[in-house]
C-alpha atoms as a PDB file:
ATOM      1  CA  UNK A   1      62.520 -65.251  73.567  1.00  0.00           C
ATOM      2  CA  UNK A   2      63.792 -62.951  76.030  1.00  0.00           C
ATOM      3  CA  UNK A   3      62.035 -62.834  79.406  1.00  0.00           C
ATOM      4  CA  UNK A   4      62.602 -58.912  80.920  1.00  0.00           C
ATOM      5  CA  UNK A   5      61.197 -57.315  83.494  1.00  0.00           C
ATOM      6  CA  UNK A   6      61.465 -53.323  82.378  1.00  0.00           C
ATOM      7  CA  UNK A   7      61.866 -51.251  85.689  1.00  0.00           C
ATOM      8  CA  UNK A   8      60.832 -47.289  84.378  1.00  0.00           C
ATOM      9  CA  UNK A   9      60.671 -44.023  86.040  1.00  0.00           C
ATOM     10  CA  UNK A  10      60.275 -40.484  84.929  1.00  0.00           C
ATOM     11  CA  UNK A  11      58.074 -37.508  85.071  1.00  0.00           C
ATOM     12  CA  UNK A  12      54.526 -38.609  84.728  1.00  0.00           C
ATOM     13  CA  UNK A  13      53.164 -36.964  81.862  1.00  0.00           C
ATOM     14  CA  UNK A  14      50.326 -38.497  79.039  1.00  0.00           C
ATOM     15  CA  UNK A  15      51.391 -41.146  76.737  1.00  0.00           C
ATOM     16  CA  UNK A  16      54.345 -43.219  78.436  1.00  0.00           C
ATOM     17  CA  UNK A  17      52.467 -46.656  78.672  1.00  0.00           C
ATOM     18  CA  UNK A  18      51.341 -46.237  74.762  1.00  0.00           C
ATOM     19  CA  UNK A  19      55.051 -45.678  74.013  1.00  0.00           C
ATOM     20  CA  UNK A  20      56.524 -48.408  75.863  1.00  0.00           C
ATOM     21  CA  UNK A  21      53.394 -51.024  74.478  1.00  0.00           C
ATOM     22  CA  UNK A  22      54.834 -49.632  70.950  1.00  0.00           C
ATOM     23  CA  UNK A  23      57.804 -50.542  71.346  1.00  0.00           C
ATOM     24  CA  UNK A  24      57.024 -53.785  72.515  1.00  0.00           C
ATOM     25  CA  UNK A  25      54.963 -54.021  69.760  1.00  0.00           C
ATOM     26  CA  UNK A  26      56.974 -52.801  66.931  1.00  0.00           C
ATOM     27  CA  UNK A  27      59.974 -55.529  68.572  1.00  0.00           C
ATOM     28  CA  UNK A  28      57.363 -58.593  68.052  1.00  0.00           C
ATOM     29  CA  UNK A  29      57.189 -58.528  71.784  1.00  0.00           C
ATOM     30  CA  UNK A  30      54.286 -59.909  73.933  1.00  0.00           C
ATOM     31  CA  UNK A  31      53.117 -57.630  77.422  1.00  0.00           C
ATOM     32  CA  UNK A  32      52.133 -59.865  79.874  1.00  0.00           C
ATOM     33  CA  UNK A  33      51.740 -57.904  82.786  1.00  0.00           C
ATOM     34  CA  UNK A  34      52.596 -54.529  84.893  1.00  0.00           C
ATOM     35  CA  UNK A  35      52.275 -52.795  88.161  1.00  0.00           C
ATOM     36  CA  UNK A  36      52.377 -49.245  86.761  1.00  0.00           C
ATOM     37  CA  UNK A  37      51.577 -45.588  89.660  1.00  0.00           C
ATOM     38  CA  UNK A  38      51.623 -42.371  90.160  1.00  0.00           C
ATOM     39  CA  UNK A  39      54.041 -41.808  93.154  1.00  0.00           C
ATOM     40  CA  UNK A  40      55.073 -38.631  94.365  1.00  0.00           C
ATOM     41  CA  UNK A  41      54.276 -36.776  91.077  1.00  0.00           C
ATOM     42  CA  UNK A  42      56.305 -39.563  89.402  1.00  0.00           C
ATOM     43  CA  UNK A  43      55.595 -42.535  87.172  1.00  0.00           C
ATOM     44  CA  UNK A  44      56.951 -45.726  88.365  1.00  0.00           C
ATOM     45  CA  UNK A  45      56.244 -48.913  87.106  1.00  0.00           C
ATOM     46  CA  UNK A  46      57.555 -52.420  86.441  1.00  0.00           C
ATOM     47  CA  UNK A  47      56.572 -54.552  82.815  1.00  0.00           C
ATOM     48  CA  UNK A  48      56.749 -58.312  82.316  1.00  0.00           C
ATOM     49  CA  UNK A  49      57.499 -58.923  79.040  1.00  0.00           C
ATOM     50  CA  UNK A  50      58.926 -61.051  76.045  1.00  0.00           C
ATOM     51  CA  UNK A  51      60.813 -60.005  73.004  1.00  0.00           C
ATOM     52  CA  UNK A  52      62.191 -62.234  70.335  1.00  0.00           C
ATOM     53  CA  UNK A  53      65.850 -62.491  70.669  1.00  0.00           C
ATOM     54  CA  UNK A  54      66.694 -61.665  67.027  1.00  0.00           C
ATOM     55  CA  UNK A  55      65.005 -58.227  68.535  1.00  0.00           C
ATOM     56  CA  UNK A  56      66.055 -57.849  71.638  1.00  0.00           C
ATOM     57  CA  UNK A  57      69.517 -55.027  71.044  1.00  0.00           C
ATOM     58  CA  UNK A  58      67.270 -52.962  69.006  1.00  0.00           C
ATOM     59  CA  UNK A  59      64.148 -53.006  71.477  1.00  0.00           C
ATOM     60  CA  UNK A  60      66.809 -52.136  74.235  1.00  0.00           C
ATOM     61  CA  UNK A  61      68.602 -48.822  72.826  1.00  0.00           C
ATOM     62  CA  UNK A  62      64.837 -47.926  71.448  1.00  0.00           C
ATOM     63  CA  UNK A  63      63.568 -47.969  75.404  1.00  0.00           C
ATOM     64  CA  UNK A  64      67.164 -45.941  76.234  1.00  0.00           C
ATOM     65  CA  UNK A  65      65.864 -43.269  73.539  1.00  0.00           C
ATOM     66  CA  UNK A  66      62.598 -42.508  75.427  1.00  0.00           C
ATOM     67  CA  UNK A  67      63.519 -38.936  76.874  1.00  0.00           C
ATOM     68  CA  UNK A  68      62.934 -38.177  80.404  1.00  0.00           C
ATOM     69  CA  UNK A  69      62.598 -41.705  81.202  1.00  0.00           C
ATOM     70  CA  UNK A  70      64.929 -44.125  83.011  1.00  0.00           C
ATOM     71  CA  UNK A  71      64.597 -47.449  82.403  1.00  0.00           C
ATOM     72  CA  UNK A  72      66.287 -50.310  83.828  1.00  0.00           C
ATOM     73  CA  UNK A  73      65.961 -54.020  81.675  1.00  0.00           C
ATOM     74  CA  UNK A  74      66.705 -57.171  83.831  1.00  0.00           C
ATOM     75  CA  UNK A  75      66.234 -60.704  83.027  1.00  0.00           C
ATOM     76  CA  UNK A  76      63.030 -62.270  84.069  1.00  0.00           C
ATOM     77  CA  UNK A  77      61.164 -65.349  84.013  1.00  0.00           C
ATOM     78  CA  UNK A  78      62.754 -66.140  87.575  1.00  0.00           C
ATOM     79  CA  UNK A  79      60.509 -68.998  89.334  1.00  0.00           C
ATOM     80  CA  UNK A  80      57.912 -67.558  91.478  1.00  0.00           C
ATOM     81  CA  UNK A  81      58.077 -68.162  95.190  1.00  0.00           C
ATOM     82  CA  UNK A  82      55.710 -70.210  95.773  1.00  0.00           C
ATOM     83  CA  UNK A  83      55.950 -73.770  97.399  1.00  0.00           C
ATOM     84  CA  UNK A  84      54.319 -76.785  99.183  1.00  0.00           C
ATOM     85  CA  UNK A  85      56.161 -75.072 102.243  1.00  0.00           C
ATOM     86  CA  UNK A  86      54.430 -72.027 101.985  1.00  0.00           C
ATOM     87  CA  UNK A  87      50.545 -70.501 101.465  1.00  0.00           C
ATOM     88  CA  UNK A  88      49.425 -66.883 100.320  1.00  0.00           C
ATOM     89  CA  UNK A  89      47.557 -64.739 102.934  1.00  0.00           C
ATOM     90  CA  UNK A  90      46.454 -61.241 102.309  1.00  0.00           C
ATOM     91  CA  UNK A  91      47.143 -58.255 105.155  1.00  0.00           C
ATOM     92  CA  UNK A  92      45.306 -55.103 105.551  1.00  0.00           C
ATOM     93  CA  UNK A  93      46.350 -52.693 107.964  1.00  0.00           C
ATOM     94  CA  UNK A  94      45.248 -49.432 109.459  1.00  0.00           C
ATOM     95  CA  UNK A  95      46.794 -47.608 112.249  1.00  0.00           C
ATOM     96  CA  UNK A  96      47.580 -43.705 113.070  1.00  0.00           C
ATOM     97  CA  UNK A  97      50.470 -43.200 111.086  1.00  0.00           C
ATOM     98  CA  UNK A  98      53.982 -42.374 112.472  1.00  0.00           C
ATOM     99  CA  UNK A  99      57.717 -42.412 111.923  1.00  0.00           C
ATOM    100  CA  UNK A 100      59.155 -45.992 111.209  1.00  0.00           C
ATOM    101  CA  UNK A 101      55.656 -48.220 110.607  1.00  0.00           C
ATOM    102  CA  UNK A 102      56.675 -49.614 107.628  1.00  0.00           C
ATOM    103  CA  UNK A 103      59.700 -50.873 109.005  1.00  0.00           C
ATOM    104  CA  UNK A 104      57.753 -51.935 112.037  1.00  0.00           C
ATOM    105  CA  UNK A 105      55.500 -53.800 109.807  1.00  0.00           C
ATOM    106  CA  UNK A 106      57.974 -55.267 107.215  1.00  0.00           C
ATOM    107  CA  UNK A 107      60.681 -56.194 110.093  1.00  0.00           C
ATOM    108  CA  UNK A 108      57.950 -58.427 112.058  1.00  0.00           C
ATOM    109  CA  UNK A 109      57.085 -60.171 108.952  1.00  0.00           C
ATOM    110  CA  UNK A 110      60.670 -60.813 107.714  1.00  0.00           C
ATOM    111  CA  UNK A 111      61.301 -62.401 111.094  1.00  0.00           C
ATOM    112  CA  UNK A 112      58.332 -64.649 111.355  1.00  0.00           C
ATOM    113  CA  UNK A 113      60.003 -65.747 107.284  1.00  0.00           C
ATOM    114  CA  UNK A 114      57.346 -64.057 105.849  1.00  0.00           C
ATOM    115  CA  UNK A 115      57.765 -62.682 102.452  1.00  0.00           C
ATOM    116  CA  UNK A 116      55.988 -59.618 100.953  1.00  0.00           C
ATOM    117  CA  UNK A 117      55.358 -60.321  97.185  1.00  0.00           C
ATOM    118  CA  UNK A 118      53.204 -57.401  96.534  1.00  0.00           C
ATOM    119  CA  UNK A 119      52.425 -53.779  98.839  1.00  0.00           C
ATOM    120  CA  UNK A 120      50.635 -51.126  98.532  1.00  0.00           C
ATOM    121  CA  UNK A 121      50.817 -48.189 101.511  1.00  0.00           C
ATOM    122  CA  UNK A 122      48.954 -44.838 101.427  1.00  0.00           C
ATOM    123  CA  UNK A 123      48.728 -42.215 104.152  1.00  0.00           C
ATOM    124  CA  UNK A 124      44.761 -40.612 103.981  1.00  0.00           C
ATOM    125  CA  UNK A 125      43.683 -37.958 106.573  1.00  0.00           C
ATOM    126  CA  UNK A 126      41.628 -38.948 109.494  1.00  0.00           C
ATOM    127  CA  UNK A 127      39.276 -36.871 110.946  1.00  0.00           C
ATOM    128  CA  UNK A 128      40.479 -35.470 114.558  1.00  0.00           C
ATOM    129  CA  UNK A 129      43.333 -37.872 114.129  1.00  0.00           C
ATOM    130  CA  UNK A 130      45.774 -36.663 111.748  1.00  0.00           C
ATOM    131  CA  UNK A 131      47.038 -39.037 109.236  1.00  0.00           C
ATOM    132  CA  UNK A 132      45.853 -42.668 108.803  1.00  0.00           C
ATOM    133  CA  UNK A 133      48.224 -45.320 107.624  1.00  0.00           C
ATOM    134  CA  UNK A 134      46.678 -48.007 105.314  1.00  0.00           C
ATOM    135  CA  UNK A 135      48.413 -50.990 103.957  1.00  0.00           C
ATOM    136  CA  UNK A 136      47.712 -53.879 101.707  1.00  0.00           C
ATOM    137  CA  UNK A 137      49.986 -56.522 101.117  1.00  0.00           C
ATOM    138  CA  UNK A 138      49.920 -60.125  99.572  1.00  0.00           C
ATOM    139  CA  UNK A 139      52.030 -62.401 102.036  1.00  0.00           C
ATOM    140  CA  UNK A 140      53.803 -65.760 100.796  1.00  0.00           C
ATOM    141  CA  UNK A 141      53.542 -67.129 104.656  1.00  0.00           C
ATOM    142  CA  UNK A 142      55.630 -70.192 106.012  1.00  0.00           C
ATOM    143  CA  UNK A 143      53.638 -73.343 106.575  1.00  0.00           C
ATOM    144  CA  UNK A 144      54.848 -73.140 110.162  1.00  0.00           C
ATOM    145  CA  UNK A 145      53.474 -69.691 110.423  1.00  0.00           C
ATOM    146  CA  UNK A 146      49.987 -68.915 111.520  1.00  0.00           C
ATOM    147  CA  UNK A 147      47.835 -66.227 111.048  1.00  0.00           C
ATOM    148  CA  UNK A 148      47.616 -66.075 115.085  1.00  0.00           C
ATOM    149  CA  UNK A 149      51.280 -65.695 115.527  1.00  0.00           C
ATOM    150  CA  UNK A 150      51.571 -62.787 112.630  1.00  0.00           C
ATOM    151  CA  UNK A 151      48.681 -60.966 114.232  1.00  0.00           C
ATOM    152  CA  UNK A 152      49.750 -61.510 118.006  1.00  0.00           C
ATOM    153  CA  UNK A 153      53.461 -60.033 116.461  1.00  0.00           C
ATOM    154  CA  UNK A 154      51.685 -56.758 114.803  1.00  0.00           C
ATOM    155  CA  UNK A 155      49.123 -56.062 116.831  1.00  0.00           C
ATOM    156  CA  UNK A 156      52.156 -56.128 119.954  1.00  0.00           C
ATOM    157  CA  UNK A 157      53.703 -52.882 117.097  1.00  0.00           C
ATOM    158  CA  UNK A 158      50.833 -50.401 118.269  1.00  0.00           C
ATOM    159  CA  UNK A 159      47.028 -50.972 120.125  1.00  0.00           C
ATOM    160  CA  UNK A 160      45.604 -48.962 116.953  1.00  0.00           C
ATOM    161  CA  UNK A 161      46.727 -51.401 114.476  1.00  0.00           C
ATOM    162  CA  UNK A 162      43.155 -52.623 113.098  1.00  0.00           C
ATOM    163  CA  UNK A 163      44.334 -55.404 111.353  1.00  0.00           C
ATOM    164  CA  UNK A 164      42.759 -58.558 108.828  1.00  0.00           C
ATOM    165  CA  UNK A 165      44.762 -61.199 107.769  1.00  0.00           C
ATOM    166  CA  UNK A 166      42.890 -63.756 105.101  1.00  0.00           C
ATOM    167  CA  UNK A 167      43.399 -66.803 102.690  1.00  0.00           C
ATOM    168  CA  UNK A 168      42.978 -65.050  99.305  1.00  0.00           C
ATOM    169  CA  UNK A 169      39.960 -66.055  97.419  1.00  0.00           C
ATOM    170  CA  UNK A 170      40.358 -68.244  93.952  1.00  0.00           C
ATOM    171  CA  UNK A 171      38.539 -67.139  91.044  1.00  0.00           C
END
């Protein structure tokens, strides 16, 4: 089997995820997982999957003849970050939005070691204050690192940074 991870962009329009879980389909493929949006009046999304190897040439040039799509196949099945060294913490963030806060927020948490494994961002409008940024973000956080010293480190980036930081909960 060959582990991919499918990177695929293109105008959003109906029917692109049923193509793509076709193909996997008709290429005796398995989907195991996605982060698929609706960015900018694009489609953008990311699938995990696995397709026999006796398969795999043909499943490639069949995603190349989606039209209007690009799509990018690399190997996965890369080991996941996670370590004895390290715990997961979730961030959310709101603050007035301006020029440069993501790379205020990403640059203090690559510094600390951090390591942002998953982010989501949105700008929403805020009543007599213009524009709100919000951010989510699941944090693989050295075991040297605590939550104290990554919110002492943002909260120095701006006084309106409302900020949680939390252990995520196991279900």
């Amino acid at each position: 089997m060959r582990h991919l991870a499918l990177c695929v962009f293109g105008p959003d329009k109906p029917g692109i995820v049923e193509k793509l879980s076709r193909l996997v389909f008709e290429h005796q493929g398995s989907w195991f997982g996605a982060s698929l949006a609706h960015l900018a009046g694009r489609f953008a999304g990311i699938v995990d999957v696995k397709i026999p190897e006796e398969h795999y040439i043909a499943f490639a040039a069949a995603l190349q003849d989606i039209e209007d799509l690009d799509i990018r196949i690399a190997e996965g099945g890369l080991l996941p970050s996670a370590s004895a060294d390290s715990h997961d913490c979730q961030l959310s963030l709101v603050a007035n939005d301006r020029t440069g806060i993501v790379h205020e927020l990403t640059s203090t948490l690559s510094r600390l070691g951090v390591n942002i494994e998953e982010m989501t961002t949105k700008c929403r409008p805020a009543h007599n204050y213009g524009e709100l940024f919000i951010a989510k973000a699941r944090l693989r956080v050295p075991k040297d690192v605590t939550h104290e010293q990554i919110r002492e480190l943002l909260e120095a980036c701006g006084d309106d940074w409302m900020l949680e930081l939390d252990e995520p909960s196991v279900t």
